[in-house]
C-alpha atoms as a PDB file:
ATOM      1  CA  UNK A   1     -28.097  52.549  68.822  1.00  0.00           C
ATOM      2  CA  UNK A   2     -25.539  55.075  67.230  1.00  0.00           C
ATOM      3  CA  UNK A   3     -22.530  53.228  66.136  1.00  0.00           C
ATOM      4  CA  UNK A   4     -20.307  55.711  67.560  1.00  0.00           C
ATOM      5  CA  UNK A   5     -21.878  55.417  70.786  1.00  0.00           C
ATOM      6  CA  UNK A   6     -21.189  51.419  70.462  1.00  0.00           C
ATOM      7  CA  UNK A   7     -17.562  52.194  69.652  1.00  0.00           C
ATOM      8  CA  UNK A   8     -16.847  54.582  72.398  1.00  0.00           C
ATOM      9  CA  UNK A   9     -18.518  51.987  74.635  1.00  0.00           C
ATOM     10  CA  UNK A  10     -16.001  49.349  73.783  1.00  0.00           C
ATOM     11  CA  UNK A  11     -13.034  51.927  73.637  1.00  0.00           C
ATOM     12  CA  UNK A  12     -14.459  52.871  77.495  1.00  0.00           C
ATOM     13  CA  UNK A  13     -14.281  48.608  78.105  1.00  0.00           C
ATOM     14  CA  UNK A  14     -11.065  48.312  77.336  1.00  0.00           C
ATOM     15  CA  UNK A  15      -9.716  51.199  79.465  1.00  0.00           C
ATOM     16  CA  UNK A  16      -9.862  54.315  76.665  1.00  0.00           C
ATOM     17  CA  UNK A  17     -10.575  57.283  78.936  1.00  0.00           C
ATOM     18  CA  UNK A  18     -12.634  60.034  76.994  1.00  0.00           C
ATOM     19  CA  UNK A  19     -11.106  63.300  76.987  1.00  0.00           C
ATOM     20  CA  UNK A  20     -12.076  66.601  74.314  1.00  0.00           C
ATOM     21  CA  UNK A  21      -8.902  66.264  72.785  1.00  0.00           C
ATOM     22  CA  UNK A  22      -6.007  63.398  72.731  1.00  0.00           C
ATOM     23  CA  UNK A  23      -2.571  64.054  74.179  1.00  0.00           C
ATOM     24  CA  UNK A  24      -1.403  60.642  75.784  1.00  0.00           C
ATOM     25  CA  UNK A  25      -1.502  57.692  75.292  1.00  0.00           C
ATOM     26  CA  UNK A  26      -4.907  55.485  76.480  1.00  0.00           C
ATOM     27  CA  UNK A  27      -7.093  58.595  75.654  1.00  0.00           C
ATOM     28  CA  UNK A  28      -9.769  59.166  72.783  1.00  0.00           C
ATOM     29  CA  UNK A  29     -11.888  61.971  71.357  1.00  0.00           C
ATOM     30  CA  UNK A  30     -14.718  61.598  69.392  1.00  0.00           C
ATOM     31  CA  UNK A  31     -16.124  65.025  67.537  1.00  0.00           C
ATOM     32  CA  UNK A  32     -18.649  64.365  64.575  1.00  0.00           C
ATOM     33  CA  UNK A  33     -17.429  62.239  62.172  1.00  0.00           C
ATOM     34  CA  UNK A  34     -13.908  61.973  63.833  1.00  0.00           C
ATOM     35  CA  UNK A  35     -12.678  59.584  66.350  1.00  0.00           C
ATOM     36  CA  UNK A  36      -9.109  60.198  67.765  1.00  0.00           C
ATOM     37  CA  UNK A  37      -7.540  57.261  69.673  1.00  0.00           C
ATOM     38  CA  UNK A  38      -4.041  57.308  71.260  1.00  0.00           C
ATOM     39  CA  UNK A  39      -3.416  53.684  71.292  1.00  0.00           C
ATOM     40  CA  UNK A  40      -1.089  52.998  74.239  1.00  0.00           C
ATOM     41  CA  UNK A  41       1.475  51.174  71.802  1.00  0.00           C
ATOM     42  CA  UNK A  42       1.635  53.730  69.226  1.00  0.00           C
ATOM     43  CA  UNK A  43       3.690  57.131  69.546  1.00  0.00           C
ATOM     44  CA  UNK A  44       1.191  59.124  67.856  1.00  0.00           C
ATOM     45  CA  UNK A  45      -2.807  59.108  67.728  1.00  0.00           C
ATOM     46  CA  UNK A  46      -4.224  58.211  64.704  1.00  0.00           C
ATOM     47  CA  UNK A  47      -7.621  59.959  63.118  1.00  0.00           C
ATOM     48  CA  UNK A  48     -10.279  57.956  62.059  1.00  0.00           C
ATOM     49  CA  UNK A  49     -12.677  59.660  59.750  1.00  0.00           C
ATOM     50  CA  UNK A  50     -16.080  58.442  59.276  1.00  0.00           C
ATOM     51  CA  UNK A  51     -18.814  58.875  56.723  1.00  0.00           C
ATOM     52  CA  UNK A  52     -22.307  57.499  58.803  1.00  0.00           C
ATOM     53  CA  UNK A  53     -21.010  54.286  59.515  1.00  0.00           C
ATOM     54  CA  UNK A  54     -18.341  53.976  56.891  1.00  0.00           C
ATOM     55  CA  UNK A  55     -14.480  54.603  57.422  1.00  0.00           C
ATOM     56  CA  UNK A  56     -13.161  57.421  54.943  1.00  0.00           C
ATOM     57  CA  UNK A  57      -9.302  57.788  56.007  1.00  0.00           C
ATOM     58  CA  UNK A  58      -7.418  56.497  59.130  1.00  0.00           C
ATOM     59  CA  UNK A  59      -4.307  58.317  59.501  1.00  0.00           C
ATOM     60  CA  UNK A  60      -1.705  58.849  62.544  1.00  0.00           C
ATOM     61  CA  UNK A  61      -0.743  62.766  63.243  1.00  0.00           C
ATOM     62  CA  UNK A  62       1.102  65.242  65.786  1.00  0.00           C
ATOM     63  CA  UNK A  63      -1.645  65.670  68.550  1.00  0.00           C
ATOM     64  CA  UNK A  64       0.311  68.911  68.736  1.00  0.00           C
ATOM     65  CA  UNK A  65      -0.190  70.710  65.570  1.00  0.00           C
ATOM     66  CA  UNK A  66      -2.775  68.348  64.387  1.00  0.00           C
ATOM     67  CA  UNK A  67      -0.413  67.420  61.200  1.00  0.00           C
ATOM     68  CA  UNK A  68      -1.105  64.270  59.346  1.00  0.00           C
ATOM     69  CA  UNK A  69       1.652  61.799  59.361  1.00  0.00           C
ATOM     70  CA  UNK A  70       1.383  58.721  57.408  1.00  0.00           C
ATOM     71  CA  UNK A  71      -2.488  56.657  56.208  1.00  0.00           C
ATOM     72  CA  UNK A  72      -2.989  53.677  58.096  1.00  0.00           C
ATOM     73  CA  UNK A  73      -4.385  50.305  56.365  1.00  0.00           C
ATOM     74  CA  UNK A  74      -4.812  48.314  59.566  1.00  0.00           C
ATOM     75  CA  UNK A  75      -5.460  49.249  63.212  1.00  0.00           C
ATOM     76  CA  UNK A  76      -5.191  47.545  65.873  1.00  0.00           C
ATOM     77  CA  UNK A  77      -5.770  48.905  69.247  1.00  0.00           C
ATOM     78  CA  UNK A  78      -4.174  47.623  72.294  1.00  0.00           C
ATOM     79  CA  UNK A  79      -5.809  46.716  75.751  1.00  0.00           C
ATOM     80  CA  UNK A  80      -5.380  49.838  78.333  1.00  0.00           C
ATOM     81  CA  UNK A  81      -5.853  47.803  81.519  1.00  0.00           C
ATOM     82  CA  UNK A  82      -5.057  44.396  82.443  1.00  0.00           C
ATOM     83  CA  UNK A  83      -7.379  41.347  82.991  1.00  0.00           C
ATOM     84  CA  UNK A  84      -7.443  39.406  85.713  1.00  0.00           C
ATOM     85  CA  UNK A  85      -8.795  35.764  85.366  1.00  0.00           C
ATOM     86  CA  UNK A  86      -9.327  33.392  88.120  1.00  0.00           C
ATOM     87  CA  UNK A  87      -8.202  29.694  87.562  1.00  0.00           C
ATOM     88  CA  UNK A  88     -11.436  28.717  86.085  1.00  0.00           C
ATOM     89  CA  UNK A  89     -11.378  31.540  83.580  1.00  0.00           C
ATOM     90  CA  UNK A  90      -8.182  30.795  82.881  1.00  0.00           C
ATOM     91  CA  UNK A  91      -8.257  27.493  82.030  1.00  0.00           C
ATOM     92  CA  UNK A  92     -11.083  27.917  79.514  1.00  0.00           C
ATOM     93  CA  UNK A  93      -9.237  30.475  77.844  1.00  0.00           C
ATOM     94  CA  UNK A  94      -6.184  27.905  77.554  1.00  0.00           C
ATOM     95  CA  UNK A  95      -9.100  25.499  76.006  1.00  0.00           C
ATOM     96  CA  UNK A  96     -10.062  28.017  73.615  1.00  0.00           C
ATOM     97  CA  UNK A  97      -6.511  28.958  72.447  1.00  0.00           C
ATOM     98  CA  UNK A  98      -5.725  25.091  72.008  1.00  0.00           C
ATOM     99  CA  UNK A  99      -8.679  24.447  69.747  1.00  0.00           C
ATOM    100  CA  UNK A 100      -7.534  27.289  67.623  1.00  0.00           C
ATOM    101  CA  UNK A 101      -4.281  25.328  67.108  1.00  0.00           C
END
């Protein structure tokens, strides 16, 4: 499978709408070897720039005139929705975080 088709797929899973271009938050864009993402705790999008499956550049920018702002070393990209757990769920999860401690 194309990776960029696996990462839209998990951007899509955790509430990413797809749009052709970003221009609020919770939305990406994928053209080529680009991949926008408006990360819903971030005020502006940052470009990802891929070569095949490596990462060239990330960078934020205006989603207005498409000016880059500042390189980015680490991204992290924030849940769009919110998961609900029932008790059972939510006690393993408790397990899981305890074990890490």
């Amino acid at each position: 499978m194309n990776i960029s088709k696996v990462k839209e797929k998990q951007l899509v899973k955790i509430g990413y709408k797809k749009v052709d271009s970003v221009t609020s938050a919770g939305e990406f864009s994928r053209r080529g070897d680009v991949l926008d993402i408006f990360n819903i705790i971030d005020t502006n999008p940052t470009r990802i720039d891929f070569f095949d499956t490596t990462i060239e550049d990330i960078h934020s920018f205006d989603f207005l005139t498409f000016e880059k702002k500042e390189t980015i070393t680490t991204l992290n990209i924030a849940p769009n929705r919110i998961f609900n757990f029932d008790e059972n769920q939510k006690q393993e999860i408790i397990k899981k975080i305890n074990k890490i401690k």
